[in-house]
Protein backbone atom coordinates (compact mmCIF):
# COMPACT_ATOMS: atom_id res chain seq x y z
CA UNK A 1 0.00 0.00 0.00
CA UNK A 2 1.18 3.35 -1.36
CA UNK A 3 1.06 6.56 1.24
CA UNK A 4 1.82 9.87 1.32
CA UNK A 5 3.46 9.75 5.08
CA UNK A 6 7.38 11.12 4.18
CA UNK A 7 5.90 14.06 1.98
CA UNK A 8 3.05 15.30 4.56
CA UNK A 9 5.95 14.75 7.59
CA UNK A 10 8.57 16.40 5.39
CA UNK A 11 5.95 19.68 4.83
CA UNK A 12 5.17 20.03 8.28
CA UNK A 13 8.58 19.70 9.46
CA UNK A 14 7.99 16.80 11.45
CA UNK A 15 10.53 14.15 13.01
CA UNK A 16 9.64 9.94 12.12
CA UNK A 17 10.34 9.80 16.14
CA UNK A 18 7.89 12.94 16.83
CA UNK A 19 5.25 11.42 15.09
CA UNK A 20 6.40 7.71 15.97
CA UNK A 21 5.43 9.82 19.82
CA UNK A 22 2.03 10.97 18.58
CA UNK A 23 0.78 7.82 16.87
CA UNK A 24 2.20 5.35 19.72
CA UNK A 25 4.37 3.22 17.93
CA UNK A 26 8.39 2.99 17.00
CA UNK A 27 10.43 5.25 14.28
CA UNK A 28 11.02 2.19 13.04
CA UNK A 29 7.06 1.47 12.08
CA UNK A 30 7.50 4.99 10.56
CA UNK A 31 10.27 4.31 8.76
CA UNK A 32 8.88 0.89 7.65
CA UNK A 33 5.12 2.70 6.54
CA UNK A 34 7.33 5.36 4.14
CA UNK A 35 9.20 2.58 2.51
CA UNK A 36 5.87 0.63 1.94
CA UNK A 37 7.38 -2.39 3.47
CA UNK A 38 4.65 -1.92 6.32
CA UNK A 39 1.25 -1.81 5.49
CA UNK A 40 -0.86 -0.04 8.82
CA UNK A 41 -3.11 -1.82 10.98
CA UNK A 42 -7.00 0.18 10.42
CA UNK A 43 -6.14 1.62 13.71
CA UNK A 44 -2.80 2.82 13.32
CA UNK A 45 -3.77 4.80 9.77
CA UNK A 46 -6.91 6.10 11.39
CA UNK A 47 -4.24 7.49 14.18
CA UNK A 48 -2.36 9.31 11.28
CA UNK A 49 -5.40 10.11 9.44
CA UNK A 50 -6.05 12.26 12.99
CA UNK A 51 -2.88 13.86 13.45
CA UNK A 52 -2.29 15.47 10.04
CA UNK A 53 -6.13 16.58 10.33
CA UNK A 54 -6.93 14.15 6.63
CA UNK A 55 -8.84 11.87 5.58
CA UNK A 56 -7.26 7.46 5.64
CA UNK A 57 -8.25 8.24 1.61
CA UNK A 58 -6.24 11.28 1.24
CA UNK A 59 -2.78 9.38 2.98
CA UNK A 60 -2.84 5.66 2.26
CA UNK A 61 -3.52 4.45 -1.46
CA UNK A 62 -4.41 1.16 -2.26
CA UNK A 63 -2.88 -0.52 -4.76
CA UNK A 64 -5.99 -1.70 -6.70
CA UNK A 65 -6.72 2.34 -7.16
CA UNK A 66 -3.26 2.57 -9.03
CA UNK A 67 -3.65 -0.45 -11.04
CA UNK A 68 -7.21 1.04 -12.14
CA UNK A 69 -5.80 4.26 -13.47
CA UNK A 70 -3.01 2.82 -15.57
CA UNK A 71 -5.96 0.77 -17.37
């Protein structure tokens, strides 16, 4: 699963380990999420959804949505 994670942290100016703090889990889970070698519990994105004030839609994109708009 895609997300937008690094570019949203990067504009805001914001740490993996400050929001590692805020969403309860390591910099490594971060890390992990950005890379798209992680793919978020529903719990864990709805966390991140919160704190950068989006929509779970507007971060994480699901790989069936890309494959649809290359058809």
């Amino acid at each position: 699963m895609k997300n937008r994670i690094e570019k949203l942290r990067k504009e805001k100016g914001i740490k993996q380990e400050d929001l590692a703090i805020a969403v309860e889990v390591s910099r490594q889970t971060i890390g992990s999420l950005e890379n798209g070698r992680y793919n978020p519990s529903i719990i864990l994105a709805f966390k991140i959804a919160r704190y950068f004030h989006m929509s779970i839609e507007d971060i994480f994109i699901y790989e069936e949505e890309i494959e649809n708009e290359k058809e």
